[in-house]
Protein backbone atom coordinates (compact mmCIF):
# COMPACT_ATOMS: atom_id res chain seq x y z
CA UNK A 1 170.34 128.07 -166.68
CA UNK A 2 169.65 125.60 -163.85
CA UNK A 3 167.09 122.92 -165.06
CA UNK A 4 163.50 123.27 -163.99
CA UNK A 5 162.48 120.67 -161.27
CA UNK A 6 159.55 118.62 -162.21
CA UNK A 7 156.64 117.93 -160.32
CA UNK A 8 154.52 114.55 -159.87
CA UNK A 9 151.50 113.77 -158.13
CA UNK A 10 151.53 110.07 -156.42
CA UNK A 11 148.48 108.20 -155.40
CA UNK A 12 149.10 107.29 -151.84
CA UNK A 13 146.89 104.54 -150.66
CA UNK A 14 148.62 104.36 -146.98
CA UNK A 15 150.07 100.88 -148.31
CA UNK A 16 153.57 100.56 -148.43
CA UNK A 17 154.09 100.11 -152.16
CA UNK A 18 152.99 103.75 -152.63
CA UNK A 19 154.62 105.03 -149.94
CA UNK A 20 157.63 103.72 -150.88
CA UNK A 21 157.77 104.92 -154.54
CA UNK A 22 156.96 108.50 -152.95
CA UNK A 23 159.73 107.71 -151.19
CA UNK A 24 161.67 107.17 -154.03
CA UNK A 25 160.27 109.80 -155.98
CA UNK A 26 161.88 112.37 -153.27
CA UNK A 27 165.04 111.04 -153.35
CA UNK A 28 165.14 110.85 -156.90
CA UNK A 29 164.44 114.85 -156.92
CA UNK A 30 161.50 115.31 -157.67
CA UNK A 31 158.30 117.91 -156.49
CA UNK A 32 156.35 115.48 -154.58
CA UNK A 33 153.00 116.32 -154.31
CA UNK A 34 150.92 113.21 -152.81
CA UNK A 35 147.39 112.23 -153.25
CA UNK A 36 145.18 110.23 -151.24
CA UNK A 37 142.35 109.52 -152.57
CA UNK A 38 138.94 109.71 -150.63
CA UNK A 39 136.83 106.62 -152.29
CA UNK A 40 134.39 105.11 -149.29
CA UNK A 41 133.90 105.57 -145.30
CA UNK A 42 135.05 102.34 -144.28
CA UNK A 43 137.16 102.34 -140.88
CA UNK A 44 140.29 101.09 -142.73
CA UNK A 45 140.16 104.13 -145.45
CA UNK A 46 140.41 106.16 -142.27
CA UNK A 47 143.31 104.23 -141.22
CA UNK A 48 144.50 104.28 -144.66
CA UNK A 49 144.56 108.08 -144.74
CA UNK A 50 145.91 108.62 -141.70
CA UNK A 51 149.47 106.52 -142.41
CA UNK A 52 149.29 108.34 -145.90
CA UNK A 53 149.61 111.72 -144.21
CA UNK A 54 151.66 110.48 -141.70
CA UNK A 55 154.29 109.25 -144.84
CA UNK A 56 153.91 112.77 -146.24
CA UNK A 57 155.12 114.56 -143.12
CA UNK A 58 158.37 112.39 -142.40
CA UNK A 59 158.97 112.32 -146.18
CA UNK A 60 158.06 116.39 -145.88
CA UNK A 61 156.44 116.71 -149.15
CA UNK A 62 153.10 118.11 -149.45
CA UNK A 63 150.17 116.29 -149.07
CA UNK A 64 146.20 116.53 -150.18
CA UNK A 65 143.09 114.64 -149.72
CA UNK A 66 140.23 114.03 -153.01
CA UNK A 67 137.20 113.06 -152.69
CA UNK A 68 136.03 110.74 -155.24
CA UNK A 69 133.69 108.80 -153.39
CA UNK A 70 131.03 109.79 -155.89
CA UNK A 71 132.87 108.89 -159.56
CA UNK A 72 134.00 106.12 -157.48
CA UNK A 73 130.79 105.00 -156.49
CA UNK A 74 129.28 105.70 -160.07
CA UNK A 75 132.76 104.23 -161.82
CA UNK A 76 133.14 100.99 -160.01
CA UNK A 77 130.66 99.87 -157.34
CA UNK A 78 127.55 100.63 -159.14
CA UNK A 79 129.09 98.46 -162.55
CA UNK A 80 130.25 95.70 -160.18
CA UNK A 81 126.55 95.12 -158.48
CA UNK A 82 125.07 95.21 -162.30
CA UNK A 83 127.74 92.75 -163.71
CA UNK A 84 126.73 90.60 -160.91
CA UNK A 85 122.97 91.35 -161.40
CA UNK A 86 123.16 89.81 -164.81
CA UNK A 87 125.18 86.91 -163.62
CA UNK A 88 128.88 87.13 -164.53
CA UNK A 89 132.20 88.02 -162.35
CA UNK A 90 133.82 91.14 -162.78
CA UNK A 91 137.20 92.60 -161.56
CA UNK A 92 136.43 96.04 -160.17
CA UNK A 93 140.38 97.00 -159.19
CA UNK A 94 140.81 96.75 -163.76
CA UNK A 95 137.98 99.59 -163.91
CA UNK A 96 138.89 101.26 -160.96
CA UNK A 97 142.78 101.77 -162.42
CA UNK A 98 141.13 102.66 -165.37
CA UNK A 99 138.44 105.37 -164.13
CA UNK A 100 139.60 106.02 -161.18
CA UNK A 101 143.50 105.94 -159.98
CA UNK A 102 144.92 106.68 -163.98
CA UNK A 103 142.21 108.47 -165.40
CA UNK A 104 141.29 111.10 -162.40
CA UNK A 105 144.49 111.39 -161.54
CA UNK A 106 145.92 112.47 -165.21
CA UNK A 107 143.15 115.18 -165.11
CA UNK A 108 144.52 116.55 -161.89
CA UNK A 109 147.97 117.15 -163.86
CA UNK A 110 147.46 120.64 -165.06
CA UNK A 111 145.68 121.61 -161.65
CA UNK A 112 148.70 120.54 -160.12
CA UNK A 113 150.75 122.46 -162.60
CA UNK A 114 152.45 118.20 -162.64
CA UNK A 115 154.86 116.54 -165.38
CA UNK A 116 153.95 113.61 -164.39
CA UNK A 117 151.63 111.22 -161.66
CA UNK A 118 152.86 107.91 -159.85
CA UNK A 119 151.25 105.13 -158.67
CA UNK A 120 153.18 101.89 -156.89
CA UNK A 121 151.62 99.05 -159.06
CA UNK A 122 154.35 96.81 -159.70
CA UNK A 123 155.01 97.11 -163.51
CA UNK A 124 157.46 98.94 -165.70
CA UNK A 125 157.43 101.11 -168.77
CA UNK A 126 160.24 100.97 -171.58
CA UNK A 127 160.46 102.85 -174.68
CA UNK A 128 156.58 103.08 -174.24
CA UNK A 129 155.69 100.02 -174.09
CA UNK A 130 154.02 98.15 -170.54
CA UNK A 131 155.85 95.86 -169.29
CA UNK A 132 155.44 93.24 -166.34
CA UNK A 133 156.72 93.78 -162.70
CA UNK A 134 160.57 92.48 -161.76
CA UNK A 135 158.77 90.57 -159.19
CA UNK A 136 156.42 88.13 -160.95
CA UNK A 137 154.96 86.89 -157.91
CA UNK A 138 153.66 90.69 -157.60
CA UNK A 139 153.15 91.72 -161.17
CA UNK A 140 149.67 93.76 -161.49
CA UNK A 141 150.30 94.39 -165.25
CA UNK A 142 147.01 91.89 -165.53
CA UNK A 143 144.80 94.99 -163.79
CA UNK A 144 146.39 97.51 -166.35
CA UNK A 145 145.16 96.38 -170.04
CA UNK A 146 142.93 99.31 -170.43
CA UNK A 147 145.62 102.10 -170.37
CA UNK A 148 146.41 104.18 -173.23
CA UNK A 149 149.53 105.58 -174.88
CA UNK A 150 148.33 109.03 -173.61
CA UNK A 151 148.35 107.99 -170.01
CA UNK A 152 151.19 105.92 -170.39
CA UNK A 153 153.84 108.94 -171.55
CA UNK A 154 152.77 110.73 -168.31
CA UNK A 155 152.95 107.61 -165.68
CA UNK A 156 155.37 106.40 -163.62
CA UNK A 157 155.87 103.55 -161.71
CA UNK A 158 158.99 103.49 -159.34
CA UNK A 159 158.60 100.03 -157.48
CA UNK A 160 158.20 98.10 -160.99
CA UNK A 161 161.76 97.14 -161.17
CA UNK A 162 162.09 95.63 -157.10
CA UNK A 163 160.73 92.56 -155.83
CA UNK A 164 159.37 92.72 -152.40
CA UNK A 165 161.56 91.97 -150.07
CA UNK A 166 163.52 94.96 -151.50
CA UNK A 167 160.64 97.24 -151.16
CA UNK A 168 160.11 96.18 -147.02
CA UNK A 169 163.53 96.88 -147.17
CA UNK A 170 163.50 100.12 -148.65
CA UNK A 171 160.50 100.99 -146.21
CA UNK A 172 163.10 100.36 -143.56
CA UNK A 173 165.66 102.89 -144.81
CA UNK A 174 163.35 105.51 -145.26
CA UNK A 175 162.66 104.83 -142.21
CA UNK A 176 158.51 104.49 -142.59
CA UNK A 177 156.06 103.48 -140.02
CA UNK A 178 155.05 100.37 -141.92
CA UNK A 179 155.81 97.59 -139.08
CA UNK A 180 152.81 95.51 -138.91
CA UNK A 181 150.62 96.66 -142.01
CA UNK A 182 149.48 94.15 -144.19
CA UNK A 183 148.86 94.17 -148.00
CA UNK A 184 145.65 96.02 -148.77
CA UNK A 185 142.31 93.34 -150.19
CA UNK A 186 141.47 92.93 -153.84
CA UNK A 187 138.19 93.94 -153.39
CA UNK A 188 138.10 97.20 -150.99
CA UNK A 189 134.91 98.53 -150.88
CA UNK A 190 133.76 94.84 -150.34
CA UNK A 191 134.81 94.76 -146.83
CA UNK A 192 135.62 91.51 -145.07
CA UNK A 193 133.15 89.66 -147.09
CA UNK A 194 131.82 89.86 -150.64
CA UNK A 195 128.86 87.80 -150.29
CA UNK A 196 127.53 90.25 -147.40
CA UNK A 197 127.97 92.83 -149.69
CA UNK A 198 126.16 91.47 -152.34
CA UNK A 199 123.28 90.68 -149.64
CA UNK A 200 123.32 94.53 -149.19
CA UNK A 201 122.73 95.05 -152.38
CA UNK A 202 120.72 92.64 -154.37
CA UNK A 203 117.59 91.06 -153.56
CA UNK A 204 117.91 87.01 -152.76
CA UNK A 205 116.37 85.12 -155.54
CA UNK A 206 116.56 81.54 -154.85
CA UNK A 207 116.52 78.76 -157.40
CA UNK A 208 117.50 75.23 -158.20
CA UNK A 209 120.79 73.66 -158.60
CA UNK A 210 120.79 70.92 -161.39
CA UNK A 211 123.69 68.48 -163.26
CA UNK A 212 124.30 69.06 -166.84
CA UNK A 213 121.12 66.44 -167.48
CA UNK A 214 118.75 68.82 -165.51
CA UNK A 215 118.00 66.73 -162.61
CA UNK A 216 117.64 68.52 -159.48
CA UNK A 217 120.14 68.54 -156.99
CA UNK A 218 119.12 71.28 -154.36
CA UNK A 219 118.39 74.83 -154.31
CA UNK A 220 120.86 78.06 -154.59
CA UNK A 221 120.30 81.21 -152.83
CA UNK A 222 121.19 83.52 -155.89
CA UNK A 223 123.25 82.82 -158.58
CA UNK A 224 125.54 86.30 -157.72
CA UNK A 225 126.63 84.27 -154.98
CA UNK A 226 128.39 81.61 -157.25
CA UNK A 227 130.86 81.62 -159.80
CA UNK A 228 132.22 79.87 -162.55
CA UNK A 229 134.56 76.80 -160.78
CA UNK A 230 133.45 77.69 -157.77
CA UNK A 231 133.82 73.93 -155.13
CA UNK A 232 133.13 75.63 -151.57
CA UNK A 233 129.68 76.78 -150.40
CA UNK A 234 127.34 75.17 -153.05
CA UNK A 235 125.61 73.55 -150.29
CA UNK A 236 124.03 70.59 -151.76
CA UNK A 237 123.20 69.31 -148.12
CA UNK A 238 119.67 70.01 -148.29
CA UNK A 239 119.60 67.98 -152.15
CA UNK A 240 117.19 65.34 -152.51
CA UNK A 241 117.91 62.39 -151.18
CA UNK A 242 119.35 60.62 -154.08
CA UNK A 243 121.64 63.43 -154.82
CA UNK A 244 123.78 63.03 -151.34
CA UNK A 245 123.96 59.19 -152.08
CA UNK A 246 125.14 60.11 -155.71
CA UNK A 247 127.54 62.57 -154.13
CA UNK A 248 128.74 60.08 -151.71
CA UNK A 249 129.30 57.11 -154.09
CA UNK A 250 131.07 58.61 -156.66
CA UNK A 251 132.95 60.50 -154.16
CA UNK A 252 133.83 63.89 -156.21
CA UNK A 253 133.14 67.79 -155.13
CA UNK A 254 130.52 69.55 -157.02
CA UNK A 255 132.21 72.58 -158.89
CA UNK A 256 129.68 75.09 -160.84
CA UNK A 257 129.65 74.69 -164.08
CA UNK A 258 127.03 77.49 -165.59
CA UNK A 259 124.32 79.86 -164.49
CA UNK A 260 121.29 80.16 -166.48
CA UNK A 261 120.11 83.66 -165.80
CA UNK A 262 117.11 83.20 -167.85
CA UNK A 263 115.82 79.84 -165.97
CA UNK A 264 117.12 81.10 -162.48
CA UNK A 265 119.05 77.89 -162.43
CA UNK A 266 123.11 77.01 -160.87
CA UNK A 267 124.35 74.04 -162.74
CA UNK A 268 127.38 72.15 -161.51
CA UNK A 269 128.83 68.92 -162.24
CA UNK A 270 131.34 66.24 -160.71
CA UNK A 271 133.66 66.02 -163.44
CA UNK A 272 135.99 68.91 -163.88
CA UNK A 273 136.44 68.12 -167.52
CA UNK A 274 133.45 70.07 -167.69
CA UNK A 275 135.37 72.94 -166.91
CA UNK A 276 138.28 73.02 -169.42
CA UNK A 277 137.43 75.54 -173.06
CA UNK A 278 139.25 75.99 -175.34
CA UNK A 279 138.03 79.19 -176.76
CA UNK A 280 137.01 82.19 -175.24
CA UNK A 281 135.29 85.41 -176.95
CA UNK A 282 136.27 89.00 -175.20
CA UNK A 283 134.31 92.37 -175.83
CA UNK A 284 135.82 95.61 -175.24
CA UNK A 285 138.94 94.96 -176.12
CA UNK A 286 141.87 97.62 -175.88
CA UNK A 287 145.32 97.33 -177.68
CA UNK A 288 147.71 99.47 -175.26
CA UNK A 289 149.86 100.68 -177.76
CA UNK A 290 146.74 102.57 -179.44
CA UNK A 291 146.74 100.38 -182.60
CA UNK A 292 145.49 96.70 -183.66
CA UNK A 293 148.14 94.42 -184.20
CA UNK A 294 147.96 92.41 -187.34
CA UNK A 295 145.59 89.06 -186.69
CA UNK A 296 145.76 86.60 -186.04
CA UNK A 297 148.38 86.80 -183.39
CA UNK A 298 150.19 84.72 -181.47
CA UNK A 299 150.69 85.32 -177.24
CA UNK A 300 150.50 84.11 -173.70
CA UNK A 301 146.73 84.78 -172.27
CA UNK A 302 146.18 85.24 -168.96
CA UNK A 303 142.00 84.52 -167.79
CA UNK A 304 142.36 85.67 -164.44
CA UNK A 305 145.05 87.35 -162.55
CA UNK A 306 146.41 84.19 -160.67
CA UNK A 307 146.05 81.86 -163.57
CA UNK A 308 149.43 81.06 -165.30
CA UNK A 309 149.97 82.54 -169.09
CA UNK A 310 149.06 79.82 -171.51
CA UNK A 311 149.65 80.06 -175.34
CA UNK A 312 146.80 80.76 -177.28
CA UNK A 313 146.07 82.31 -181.18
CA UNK A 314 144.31 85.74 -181.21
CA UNK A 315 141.79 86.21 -183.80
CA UNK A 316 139.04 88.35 -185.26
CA UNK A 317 135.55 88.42 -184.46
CA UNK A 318 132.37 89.62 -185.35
CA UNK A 319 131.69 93.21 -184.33
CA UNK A 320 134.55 94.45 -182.67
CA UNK A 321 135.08 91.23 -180.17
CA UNK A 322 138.00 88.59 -180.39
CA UNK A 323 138.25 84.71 -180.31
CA UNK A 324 141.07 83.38 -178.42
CA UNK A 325 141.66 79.67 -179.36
CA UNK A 326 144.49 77.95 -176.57
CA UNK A 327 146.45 75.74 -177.39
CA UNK A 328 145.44 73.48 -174.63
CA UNK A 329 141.54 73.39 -172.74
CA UNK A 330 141.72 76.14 -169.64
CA UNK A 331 140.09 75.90 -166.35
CA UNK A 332 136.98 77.82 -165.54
CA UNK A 333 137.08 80.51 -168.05
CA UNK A 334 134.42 82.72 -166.11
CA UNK A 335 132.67 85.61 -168.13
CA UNK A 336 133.28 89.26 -166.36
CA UNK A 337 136.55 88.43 -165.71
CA UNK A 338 139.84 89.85 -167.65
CA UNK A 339 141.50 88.39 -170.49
CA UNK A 340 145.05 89.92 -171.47
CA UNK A 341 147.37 89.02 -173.52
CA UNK A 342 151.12 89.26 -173.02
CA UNK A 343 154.10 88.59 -175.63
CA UNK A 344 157.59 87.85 -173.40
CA UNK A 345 157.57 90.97 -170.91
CA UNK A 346 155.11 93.13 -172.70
CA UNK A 347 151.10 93.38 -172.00
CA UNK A 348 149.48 93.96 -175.17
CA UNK A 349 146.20 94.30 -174.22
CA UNK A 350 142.90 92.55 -173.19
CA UNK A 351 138.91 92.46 -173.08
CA UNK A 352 136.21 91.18 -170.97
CA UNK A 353 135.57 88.10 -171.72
CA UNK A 354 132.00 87.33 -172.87
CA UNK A 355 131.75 83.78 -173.13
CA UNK A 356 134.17 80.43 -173.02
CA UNK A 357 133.29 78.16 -175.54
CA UNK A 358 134.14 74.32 -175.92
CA UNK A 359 136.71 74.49 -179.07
């Protein structure tokens, strides 16, 4: 009896990561069925879609087109602009794996009568258990903390184990039309600027900047604008007058330190020892392998998806939330933002982090 053929659905974004694990995918034997997901109206989805079907057809699998703009817009945009609303910085491509690319695309399984669906994220499973990407410069295990044994035993991710050089040159054997196409943003819906699209959105509430002693320094134009370490754009020109010669004599860049939602107020400060906590407290918090480990617990912690892992004690908190306590002060811990924690190759999970907290 000849063994059944199994089917996957992969998420094509039009970007050549995706295309190239359909690619892959094919040649490995499967029932390619791919996927491009409808989220916005913005002139590069378009384009987007069009190289996705255009993949399809020289890979000759089938190929279909889901809207989602609406859980999209209720999933992701409409959480970002309230995160921001109540002053922290949150990371809309973690909830969008979660609600939107993993968790709509496992309920399309059975409708696609599917073993499995595929994405091109650049991380590897093993003996189920997430690991990071061969290519560490490209790893985007730091997006995935929120999946689930369930999704993972149905996933796969064929570009996790090839750097990117090999993937171009993969694109290049398969012979796809991916000559001058450029990595897709973080932020999508954002467009080419993320303040504009925070003008869209929320009202402009201006305020006063101020130094950790409360004098005044100058005047923000909403605190959504700013974020935690932020140097560029604080705009401290229009100060009063004995804040430029301050400025000017001691000779350092303002950074923000805090925003006081409360008092309206942006404070920043000259001395980036301000900056550096050694504790941070994370809410919703999500163990991938389905159970809590024993804590405390000892890992590499990752605040932010460029920042490098740094060795830190997991504990218990009061309910539900962790503390993480480093082993050295980190920069800028910014609340909104991921915190995941890794042990070797492995992500074991993460949280939002709530607040950073001197130590």
């Amino acid at each position: 009896m000849r063994n059944k053929i199994r089917r996957v659905i992969v998420a094509m974004s039009g970007g050549i990561d995706s295309s190239v694990a359909t690619a892959l995918l094919k040649r490995a034997g499967f029932d390619v069925v791919g996927i491009f997901m409808k989220l916005d109206e913005l002139k590069s989805s378009k384009e987007s879609e069009k190289r996705a079907k255009t993949v399809a057809k020289k890979l000759g699998i089938s190929f279909q087109v889901l809207d989602f703009r609406k859980e999209f817009k209720k999933k992701v945009i409409e959480p970002f602009i309230e995160e921001y609303k109540k002053g922290r910085t949150p990371n809309p491509c973690v909830v969008c794996n979660k609600e939107i690319k993993f968790k709509l695309l496992f309920n399309q399984l059975s409708l696609f009568k599917a073993d499995f669906f595929a994405t091109g994220h650049y991380v590897r499973i093993k003996n189920g258990r997430l690991l990071k990407g061969r290519d560490k410069n490209k790893d985007q295990s730091y997006f995935l903390w929120q999946l689930t044994p369930e999704l993972l035993n149905r996933v796969l991710f064929p570009v996790g184990g090839y750097i990117k050089k090999e993937v171009e040159q993969l694109a290049k054997d398969f012979e796809l039309p991916f000559k001058d196409v450029s990595d897709s943003q973080e932020i999508c819906f954002a467009g080419k600027s993320i303040n504009n699209f925070l003008e869209k959105h929320l009202k402009m509430k201006k305020g006063k900047i101020v130094n950790i002693k409360g004098e005044i320094l100058g005047e923000h134009r909403g605190l959504w604008f700013y974020t935690i370490g932020q140097r560029k754009g604080i705009e401290l020109s229009g100060g009063l007058a004995f804040a430029r010669l301050r400025r000017a004599f001691v000779g350092n860049p303002f950074h923000v330190l805090n925003k006081d939602i409360k008092e309206n107020l942006l404070v920043v400060t000259q001395d980036e020892k301000d900056l550096y906590k050694k504790e941070l407290i994370a809410k919703n918090v999500n163990w991938i392998s389905g159970k809590v480990p024993e804590l405390p617990l000892k890992a590499k912690v990752k605040i932010r998806y460029r920042h490098r892992p740094a060795s830190a004690v997991i504990k218990k908190h009061n309910s539900g939330k962790i503390k993480v306590i480093f082993d050295k002060p980190q920069r800028a811990i910014t609340p909104g933002q991921s915190v995941v924690f890794c042990q070797r190759e492995e992500l074991l999970g993460g949280g939002i982090i709530n607040k950073g907290k001197p130590g």
